[in-house]
Protein backbone atom coordinates (compact mmCIF):
# COMPACT_ATOMS: atom_id res chain seq x y z
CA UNK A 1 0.00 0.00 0.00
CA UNK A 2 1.06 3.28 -1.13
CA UNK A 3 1.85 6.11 1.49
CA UNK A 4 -0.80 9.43 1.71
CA UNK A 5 2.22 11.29 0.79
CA UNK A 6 2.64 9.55 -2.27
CA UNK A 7 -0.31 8.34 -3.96
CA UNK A 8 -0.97 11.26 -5.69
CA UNK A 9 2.19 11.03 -7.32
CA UNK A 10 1.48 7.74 -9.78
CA UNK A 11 0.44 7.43 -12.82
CA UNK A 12 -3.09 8.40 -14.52
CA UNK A 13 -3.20 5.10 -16.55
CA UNK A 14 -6.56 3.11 -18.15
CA UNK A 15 -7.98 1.16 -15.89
CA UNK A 16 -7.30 -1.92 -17.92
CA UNK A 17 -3.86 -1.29 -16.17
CA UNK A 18 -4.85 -1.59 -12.59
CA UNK A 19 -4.32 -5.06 -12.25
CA UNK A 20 -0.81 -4.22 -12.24
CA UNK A 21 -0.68 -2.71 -8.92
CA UNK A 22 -1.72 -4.54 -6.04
CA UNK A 23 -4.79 -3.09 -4.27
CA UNK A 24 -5.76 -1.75 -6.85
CA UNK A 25 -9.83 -1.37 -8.30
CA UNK A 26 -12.33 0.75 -9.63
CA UNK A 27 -15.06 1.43 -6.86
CA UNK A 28 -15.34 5.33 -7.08
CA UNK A 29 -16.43 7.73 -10.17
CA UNK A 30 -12.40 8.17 -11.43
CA UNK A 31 -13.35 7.70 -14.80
CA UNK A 32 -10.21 5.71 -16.54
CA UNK A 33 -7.92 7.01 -13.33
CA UNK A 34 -6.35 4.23 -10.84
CA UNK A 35 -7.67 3.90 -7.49
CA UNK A 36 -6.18 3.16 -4.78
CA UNK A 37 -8.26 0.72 -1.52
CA UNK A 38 -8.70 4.01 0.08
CA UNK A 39 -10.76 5.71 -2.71
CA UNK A 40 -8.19 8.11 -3.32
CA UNK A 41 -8.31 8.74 -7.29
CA UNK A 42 -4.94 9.01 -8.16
CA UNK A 43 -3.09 11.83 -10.08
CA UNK A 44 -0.06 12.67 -12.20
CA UNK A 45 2.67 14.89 -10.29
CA UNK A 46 1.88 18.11 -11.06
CA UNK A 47 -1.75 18.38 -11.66
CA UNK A 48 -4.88 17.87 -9.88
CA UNK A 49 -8.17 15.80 -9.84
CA UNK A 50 -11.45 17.19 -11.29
CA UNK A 51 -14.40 15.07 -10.73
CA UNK A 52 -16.65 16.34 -13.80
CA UNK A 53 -15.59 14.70 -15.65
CA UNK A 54 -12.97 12.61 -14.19
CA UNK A 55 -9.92 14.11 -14.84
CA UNK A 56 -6.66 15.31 -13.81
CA UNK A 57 -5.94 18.58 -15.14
CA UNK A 58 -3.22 21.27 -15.06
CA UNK A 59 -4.61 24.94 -14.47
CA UNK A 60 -3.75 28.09 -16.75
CA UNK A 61 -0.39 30.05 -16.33
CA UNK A 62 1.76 26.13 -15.96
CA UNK A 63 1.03 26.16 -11.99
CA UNK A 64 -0.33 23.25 -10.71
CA UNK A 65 -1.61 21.66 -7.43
CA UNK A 66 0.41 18.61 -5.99
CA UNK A 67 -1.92 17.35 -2.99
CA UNK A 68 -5.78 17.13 -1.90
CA UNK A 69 -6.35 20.43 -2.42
CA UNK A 70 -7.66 22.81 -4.88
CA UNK A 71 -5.81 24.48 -8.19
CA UNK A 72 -2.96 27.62 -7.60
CA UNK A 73 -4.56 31.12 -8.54
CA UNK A 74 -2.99 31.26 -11.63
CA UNK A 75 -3.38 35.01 -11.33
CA UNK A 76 -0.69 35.67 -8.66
CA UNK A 77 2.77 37.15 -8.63
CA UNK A 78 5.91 35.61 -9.56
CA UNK A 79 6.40 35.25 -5.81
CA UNK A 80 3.37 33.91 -4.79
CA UNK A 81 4.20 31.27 -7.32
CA UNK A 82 7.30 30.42 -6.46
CA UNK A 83 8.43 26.87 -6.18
CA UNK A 84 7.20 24.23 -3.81
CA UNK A 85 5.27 27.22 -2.35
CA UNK A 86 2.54 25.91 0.46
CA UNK A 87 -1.32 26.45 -0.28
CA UNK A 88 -3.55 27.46 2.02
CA UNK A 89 -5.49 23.88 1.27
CA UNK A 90 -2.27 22.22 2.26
CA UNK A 91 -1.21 21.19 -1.33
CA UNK A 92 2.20 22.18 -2.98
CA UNK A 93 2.56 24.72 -6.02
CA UNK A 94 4.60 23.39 -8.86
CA UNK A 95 5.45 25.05 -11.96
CA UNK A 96 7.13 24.22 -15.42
CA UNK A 97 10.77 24.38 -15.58
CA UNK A 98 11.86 23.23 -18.60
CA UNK A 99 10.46 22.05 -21.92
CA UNK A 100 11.36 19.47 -24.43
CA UNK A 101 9.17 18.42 -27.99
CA UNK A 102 10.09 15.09 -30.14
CA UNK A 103 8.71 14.42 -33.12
CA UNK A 104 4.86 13.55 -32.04
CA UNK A 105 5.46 13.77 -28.19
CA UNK A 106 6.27 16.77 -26.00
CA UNK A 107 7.84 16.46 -22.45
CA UNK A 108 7.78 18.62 -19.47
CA UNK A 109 10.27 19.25 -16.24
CA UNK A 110 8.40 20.58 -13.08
CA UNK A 111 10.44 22.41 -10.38
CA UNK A 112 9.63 19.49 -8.16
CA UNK A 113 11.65 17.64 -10.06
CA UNK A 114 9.41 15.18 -11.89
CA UNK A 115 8.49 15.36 -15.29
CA UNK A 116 5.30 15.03 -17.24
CA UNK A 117 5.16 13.87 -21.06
CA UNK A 118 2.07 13.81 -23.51
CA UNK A 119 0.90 12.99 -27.04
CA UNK A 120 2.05 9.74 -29.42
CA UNK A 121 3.14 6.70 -27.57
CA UNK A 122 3.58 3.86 -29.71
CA UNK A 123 7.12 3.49 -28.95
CA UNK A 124 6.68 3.83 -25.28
CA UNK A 125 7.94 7.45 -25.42
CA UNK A 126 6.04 8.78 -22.98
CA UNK A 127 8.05 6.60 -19.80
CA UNK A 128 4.38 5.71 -18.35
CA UNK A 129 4.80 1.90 -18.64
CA UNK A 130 2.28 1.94 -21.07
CA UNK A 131 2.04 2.89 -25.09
CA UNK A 132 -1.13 4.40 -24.72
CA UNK A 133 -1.21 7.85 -26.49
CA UNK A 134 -2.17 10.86 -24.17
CA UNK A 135 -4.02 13.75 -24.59
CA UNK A 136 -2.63 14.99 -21.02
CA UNK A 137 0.13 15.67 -19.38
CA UNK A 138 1.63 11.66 -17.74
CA UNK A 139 4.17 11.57 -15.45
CA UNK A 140 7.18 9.27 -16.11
CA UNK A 141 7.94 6.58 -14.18
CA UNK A 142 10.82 4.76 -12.62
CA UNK A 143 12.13 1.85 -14.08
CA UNK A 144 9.83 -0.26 -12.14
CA UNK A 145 7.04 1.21 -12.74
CA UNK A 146 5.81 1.59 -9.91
CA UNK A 147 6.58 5.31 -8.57
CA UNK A 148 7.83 8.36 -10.49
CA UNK A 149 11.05 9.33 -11.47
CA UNK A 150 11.96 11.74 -9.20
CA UNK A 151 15.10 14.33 -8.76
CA UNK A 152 15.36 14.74 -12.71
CA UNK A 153 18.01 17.79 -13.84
CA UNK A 154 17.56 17.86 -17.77
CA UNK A 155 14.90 16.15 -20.03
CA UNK A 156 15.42 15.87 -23.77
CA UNK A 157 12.55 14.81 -26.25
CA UNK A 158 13.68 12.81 -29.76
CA UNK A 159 11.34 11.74 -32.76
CA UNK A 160 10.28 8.47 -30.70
CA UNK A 161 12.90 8.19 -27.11
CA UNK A 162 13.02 10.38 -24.47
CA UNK A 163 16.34 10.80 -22.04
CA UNK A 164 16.65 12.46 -18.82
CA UNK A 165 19.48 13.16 -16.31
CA UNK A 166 18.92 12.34 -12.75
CA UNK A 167 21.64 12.34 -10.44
CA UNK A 168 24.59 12.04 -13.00
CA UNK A 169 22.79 9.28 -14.39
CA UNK A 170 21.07 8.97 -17.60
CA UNK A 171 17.88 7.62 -18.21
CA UNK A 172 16.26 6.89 -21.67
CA UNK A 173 13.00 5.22 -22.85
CA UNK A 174 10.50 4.73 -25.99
CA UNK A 175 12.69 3.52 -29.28
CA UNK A 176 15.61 1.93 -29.79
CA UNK A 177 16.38 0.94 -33.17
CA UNK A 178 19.38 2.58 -33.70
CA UNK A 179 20.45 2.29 -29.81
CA UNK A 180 19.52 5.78 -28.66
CA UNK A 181 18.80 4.48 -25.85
CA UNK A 182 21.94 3.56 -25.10
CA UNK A 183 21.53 0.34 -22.81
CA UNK A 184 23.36 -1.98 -25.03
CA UNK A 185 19.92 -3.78 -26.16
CA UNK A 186 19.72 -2.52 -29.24
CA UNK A 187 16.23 -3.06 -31.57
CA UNK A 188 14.40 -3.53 -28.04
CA UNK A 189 12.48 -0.66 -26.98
CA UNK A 190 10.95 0.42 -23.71
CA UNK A 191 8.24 1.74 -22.29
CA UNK A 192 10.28 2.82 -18.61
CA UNK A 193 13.39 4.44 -18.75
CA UNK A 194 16.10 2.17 -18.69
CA UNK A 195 19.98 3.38 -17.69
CA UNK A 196 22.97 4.01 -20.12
CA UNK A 197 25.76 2.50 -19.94
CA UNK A 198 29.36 3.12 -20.03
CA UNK A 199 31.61 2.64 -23.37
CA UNK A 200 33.04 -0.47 -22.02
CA UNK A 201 29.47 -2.40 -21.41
CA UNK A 202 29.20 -2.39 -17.80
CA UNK A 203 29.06 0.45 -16.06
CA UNK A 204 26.28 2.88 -15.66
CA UNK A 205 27.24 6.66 -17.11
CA UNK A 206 27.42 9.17 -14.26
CA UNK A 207 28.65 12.42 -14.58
CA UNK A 208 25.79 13.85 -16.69
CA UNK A 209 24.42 17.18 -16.26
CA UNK A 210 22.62 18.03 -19.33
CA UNK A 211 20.66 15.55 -22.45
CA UNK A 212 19.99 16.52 -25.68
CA UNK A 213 18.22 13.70 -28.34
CA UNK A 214 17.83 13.75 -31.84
CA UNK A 215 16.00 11.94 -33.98
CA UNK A 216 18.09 8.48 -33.55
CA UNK A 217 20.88 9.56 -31.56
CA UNK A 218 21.47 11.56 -27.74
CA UNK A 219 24.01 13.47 -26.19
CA UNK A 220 24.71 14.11 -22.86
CA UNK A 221 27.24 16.58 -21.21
CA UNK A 222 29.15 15.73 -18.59
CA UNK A 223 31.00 17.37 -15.43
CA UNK A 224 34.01 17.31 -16.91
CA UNK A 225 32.66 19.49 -19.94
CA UNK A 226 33.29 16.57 -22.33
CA UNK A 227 30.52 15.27 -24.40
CA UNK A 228 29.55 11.40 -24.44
CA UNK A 229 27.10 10.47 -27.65
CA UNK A 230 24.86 7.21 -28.48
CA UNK A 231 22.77 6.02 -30.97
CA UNK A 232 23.34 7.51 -34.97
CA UNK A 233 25.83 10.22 -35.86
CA UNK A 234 27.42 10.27 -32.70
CA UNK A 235 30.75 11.24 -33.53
CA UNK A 236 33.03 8.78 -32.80
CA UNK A 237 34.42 5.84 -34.67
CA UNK A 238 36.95 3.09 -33.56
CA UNK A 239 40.28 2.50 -36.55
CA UNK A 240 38.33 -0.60 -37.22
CA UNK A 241 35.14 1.24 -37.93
CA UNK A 242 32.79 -0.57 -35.04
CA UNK A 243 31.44 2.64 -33.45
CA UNK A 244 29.30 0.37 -30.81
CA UNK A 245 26.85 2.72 -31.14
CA UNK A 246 24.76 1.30 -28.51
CA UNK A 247 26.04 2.26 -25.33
CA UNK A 248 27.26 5.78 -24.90
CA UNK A 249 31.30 6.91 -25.91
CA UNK A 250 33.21 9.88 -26.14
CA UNK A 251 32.33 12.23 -28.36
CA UNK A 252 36.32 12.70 -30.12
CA UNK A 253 38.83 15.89 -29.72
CA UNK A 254 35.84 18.07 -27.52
CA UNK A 255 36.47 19.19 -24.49
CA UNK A 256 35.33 22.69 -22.23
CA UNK A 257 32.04 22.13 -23.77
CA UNK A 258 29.73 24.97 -22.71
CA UNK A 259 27.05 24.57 -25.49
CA UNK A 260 25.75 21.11 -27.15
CA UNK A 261 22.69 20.11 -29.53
CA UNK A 262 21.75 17.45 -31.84
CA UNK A 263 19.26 17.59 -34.37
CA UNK A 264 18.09 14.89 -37.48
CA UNK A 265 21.52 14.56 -39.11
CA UNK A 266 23.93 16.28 -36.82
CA UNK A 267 25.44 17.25 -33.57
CA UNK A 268 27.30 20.48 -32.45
CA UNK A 269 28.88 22.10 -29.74
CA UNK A 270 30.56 25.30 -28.62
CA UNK A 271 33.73 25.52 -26.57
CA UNK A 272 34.70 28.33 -23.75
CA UNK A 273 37.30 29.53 -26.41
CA UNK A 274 34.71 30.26 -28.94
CA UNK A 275 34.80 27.31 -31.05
CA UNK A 276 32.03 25.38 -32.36
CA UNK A 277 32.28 21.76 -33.68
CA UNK A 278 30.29 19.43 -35.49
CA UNK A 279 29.43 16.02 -36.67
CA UNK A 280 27.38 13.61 -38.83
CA UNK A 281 25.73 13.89 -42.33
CA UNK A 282 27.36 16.43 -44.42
CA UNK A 283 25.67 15.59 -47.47
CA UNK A 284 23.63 19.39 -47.22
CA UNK A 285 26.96 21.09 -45.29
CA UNK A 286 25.28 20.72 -42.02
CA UNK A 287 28.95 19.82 -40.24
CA UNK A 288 29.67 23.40 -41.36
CA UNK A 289 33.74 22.62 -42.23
CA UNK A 290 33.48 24.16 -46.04
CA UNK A 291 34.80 20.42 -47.00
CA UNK A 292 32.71 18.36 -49.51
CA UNK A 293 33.09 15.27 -47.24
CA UNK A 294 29.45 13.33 -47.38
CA UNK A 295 29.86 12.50 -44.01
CA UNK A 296 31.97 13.47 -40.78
CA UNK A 297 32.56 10.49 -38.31
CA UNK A 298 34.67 12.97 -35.78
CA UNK A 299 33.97 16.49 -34.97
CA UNK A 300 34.96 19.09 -37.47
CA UNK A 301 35.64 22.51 -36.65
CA UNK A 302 32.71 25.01 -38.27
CA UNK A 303 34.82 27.16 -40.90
CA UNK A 304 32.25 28.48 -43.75
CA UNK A 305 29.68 29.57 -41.77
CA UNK A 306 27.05 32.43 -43.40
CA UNK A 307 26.56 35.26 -41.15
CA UNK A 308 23.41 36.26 -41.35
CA UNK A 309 23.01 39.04 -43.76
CA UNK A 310 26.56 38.65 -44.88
CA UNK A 311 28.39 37.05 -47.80
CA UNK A 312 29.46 32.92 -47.01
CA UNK A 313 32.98 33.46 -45.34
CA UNK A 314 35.71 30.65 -45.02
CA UNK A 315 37.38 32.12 -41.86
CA UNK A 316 36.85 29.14 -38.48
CA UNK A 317 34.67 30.47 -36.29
CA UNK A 318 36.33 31.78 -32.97
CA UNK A 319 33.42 33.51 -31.15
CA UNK A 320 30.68 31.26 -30.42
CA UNK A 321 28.42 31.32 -27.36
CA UNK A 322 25.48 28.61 -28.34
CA UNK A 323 24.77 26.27 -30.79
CA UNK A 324 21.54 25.63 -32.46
CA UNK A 325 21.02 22.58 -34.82
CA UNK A 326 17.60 21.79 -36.92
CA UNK A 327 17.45 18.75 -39.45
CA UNK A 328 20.16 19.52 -42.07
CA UNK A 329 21.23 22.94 -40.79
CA UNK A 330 22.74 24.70 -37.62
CA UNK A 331 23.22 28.26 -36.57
CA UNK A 332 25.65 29.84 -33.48
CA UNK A 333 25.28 33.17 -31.42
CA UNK A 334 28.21 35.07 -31.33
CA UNK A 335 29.72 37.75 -28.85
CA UNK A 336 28.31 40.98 -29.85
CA UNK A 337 27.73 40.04 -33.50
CA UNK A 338 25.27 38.60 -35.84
CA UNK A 339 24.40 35.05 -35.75
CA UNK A 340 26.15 32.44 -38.14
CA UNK A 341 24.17 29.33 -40.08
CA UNK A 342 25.38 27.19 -41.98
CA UNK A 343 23.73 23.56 -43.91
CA UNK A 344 20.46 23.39 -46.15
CA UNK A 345 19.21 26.76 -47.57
CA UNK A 346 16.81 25.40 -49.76
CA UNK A 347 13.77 26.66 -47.36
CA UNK A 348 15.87 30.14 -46.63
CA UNK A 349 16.78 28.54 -43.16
């Protein structure tokens, strides 16, 4: 049996689902919620239960209610909305922190830690145990299933997986055929977030502090501002070609990473000196190094970038802040000057 404390924390799943929790059964109006023996109709993290219908809902201006009471005045300050602030009901103000959207799915980080994801689940993308689409904001669970994960730092939405970062460790669900998920099974999704493991098989990756997932492929950025890549176009390739994609690796030559994305086809980063660097599928210049290489296995500096509004220059770029990559393109902010793209023009990107 589930503690007070916590049962408003699980998952809104069908109830053709209840049978996998023990105790659990449909005696009160909940509509498709779970229920727990105490009658308690039990909510996602973050939101709160409306009985007409059965429901549980997030209110306007992203705060939320975690707790029996009623739903935040979304018309208050900044300050009265601040995190974890107390009700006067007794339940807990939460608020959106972060916000990350795949392909069909879209996923949310709440400053309680715990994130919510919504929309196509076929692929298990969502992290609810289920692949069930949803129309509302789920929370993710644990690799058990059986409670949420909690303490999450960074959450990063692909075209069908999902990664987060909690505690230095990364967690990724939904698809794998290409190993984004970066347990070593690859071809075998999941539907709970499963942990990625080190280069060499057996350890867990720790270290992390920020995720960013592409279509097929995820990067995460470590403590020691070096960058560690799974899945496609990851950047890295052994002499004998086996990139064991499947598990996560170091990304080659970065380090002092301050800025990293991946998109469809590539992955770039920007360095504390300035640099930016990237990888993958050159075939529309989307690595950025002016070479007519159709594809980049290893990180190549970004050299003809167009400045926006400017002629194409050939010059490597010495001054970037942030990256930003899309599907066959990529663009970096500069210090006190005009952006830089570089890739596919053929929409005017």
């Amino acid at each position: 049996m589930l503690s007070s404390s916590t049962r408003l924390t699980l998952l809104n799943v069908a109830a053709a689902s209840c049978f996998a929790l023990a105790g659990c059964y449909q005696a009160l109006d909940c509509g498709s919620l779970l229920v727990e023996r105490d009658g308690s109709c039990m909510c996602p993290a973050g939101t709160t239960f409306v009985a007409d219908p059965p429901s549980c809902r997030l209110v306007d201006g992203g705060v939320v209610v975690v707790g029996d009471g009623g739903a935040v005045d979304a018309g208050m300050t900044p300050d009265a909305q601040a995190d974890d602030a107390a009700t006067p009901d007794g339940g807990v103000a939460v608020r959106v922190t972060a916000i990350s959207a795949g392909a069909d799915h879209t996923c949310a980080l709440l400053s309680n830690r715990t994130a919510l994801c919504w929309g196509a689940n076929d692929l298990g993308q969502l992290g609810d145990g289920t692949r069930i689409p949803r129309s509302l904001p789920t929370p993710v669970l644990s690799a058990d299933g059986m409670s949420v994960l909690d303490e999450v730092d960074s959450i990063a939405a692909g075209a069908g997986h999902t990664c987060a970062v909690r505690a230095g460790v990364v967690w990724c669900w939904g698809r794998n055929d290409w190993g984004q998920l970066g347990n070593g099974e690859e071809d075998t999704d999941s539907a709970t977030p499963v942990r990625v493991l080190a280069f060499d098989r057996v350890a867990i990756l720790a270290g992390a502090i920020a995720v960013r997932a592409g279509d097929n492929n995820t990067c995460a950025l470590m403590t020691d501002t070096t960058v560690q890549c799974w899945g496609l176009h990851i950047g890295r390739c052994s002499v004998s070609g086996d990139c064991n994609n499947d598990v996560a690796g170091p990304v080659s030559l970065l380090g002092d990473v301050r800025s990293l994305e991946v998109g469809t086809e590539v992955g770039c980063v920007a360095t504390g000196g300035g640099a930016a660097w990237c990888w993958g599928d050159n075939a529309h210049s989307a690595v950025g190094d002016g070479l007519s290489t159709s594809y980049a296995f290893r990180p190549e500096s970004v050299r003809a970038a167009r400045v926006v509004g400017e002629p194409m220059g050939t010059a490597i770029l010495v001054d970037a802040l942030a990256v930003a990559v899309g599907s066959r393109h990529a663009c970096a902010a500069r210090t006190g000057r005009p952006a830089v793209c570089w890739g596919d023009n053929r929409s005017l990107q």
